[in-house]
C-alpha atoms as a PDB file:
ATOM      1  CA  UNK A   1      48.374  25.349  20.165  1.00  0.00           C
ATOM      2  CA  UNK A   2      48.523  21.870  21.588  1.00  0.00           C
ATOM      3  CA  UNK A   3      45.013  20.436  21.443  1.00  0.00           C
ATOM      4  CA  UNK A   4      44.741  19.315  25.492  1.00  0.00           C
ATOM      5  CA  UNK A   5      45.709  23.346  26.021  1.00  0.00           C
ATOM      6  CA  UNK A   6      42.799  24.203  23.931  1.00  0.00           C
ATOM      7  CA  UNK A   7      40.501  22.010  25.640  1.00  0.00           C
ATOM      8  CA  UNK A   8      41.322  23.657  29.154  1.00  0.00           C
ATOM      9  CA  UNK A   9      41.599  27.388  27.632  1.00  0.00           C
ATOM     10  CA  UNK A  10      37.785  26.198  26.561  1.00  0.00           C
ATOM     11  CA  UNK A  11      37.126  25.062  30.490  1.00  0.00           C
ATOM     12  CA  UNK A  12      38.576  28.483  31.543  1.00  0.00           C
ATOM     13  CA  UNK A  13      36.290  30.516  29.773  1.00  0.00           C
ATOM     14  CA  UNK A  14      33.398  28.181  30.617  1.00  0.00           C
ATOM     15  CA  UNK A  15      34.322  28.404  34.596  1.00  0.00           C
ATOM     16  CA  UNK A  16      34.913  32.916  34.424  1.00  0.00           C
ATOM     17  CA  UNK A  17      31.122  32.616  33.611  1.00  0.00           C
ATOM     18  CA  UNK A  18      30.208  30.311  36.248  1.00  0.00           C
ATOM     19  CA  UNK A  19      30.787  32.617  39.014  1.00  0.00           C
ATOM     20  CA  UNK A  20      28.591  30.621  41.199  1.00  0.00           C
ATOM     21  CA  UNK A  21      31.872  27.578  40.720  1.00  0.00           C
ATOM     22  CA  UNK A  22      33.837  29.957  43.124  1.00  0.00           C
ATOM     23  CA  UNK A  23      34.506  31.478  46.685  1.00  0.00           C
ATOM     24  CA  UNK A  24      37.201  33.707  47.829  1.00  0.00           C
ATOM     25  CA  UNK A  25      37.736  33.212  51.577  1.00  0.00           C
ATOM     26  CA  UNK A  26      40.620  35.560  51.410  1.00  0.00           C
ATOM     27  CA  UNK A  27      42.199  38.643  49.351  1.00  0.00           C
ATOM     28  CA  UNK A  28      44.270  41.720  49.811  1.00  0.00           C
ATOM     29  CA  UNK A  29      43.738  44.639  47.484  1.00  0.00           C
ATOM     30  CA  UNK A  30      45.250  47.703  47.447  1.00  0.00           C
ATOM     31  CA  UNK A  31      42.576  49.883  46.404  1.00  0.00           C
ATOM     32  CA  UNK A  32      43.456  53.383  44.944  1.00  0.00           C
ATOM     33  CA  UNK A  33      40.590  56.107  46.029  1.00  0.00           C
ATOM     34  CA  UNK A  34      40.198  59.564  44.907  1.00  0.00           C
ATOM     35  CA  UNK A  35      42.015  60.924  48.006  1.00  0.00           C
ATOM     36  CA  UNK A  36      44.181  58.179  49.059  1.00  0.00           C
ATOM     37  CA  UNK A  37      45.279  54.949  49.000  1.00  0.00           C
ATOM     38  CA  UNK A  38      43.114  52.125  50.977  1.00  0.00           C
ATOM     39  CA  UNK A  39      44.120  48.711  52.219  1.00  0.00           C
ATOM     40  CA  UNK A  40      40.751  46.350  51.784  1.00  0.00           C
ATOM     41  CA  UNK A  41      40.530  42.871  52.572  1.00  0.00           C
ATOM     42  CA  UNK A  42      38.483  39.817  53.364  1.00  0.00           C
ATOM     43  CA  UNK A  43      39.257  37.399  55.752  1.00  0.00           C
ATOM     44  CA  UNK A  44      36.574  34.276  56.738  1.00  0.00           C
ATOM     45  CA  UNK A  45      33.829  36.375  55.169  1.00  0.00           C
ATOM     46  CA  UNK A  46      34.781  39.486  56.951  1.00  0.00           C
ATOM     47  CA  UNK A  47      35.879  42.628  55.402  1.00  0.00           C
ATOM     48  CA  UNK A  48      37.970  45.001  56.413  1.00  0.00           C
ATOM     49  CA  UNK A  49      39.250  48.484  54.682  1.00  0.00           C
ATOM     50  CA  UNK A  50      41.503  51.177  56.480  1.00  0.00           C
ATOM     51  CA  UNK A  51      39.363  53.648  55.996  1.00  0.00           C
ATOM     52  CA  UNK A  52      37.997  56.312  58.073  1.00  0.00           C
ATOM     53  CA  UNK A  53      34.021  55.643  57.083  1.00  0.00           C
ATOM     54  CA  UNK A  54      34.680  51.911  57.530  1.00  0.00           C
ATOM     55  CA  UNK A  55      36.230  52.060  60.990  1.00  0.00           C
ATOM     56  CA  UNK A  56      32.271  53.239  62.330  1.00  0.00           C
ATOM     57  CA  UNK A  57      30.050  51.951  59.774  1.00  0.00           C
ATOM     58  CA  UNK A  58      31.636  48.213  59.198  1.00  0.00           C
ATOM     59  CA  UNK A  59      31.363  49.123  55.327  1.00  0.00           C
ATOM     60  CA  UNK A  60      32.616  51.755  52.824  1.00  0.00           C
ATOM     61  CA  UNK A  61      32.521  52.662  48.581  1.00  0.00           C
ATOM     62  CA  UNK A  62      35.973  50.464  48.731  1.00  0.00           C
ATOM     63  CA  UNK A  63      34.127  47.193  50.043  1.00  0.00           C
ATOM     64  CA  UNK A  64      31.060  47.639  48.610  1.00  0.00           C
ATOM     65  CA  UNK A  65      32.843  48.253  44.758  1.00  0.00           C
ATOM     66  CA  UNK A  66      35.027  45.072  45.154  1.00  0.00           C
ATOM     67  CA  UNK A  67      31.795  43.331  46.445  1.00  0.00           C
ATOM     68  CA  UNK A  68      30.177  43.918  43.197  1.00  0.00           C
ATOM     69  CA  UNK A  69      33.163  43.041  41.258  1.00  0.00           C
ATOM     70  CA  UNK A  70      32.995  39.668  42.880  1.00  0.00           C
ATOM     71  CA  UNK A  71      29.551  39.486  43.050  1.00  0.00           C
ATOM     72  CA  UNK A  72      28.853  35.604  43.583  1.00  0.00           C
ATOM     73  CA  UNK A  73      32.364  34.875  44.956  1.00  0.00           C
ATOM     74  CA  UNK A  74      32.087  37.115  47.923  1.00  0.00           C
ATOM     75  CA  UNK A  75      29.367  37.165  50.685  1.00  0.00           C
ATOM     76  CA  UNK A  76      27.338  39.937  50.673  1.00  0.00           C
ATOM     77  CA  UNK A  77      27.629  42.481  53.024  1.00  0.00           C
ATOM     78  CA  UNK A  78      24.980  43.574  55.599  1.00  0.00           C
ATOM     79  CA  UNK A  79      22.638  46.780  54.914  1.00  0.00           C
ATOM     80  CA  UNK A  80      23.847  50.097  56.101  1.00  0.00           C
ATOM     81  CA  UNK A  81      22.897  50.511  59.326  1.00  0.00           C
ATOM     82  CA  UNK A  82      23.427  53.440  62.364  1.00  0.00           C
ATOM     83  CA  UNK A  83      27.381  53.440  62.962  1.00  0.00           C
ATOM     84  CA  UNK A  84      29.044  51.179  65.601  1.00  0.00           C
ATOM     85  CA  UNK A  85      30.289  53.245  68.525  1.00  0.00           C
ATOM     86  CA  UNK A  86      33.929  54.040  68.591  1.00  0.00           C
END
């Protein structure tokens, strides 16, 4: 392997632990649940999931399991609270 390849495979490795380096403003997953398929997202700190539970509480398993995948890239979500009125 050429050596200057080396040197930024080395930097890689050295950033993946350094979550704290990173932000994602936005991302699209298609998230495969149990029962279906979901569409999640964040946009400008916001997430977003098509979801039935998400539509009234703001937040569902899909968004909070790709927060904690990101954890330290994403902001953090706010506690659960009563549902938002529909």
């Amino acid at each position: 392997m050429h050596s200057s390849l080396i040197g930024k495979v080395e930097k890689a490795k050295t950033y993946a632990q350094e979550r704290h380096r990173m932000q994602i403003d936005g991302l699209h997953v298609s998230f495969h649940g149990e029962n279906s398929d979901h569409e999640v997202a964040i946009k400008d700190g916001a997430w977003s999931c098509n979801c039935d539970f998400f539509a009234s509480w703001q937040v569902c398993s899909h968004t909070m399991a790709l927060e904690r995948v990101l954890s330290g890239m994403v902001p953090q979500q706010q506690e659960l609270a009563a549902p938002v009125p529909v």
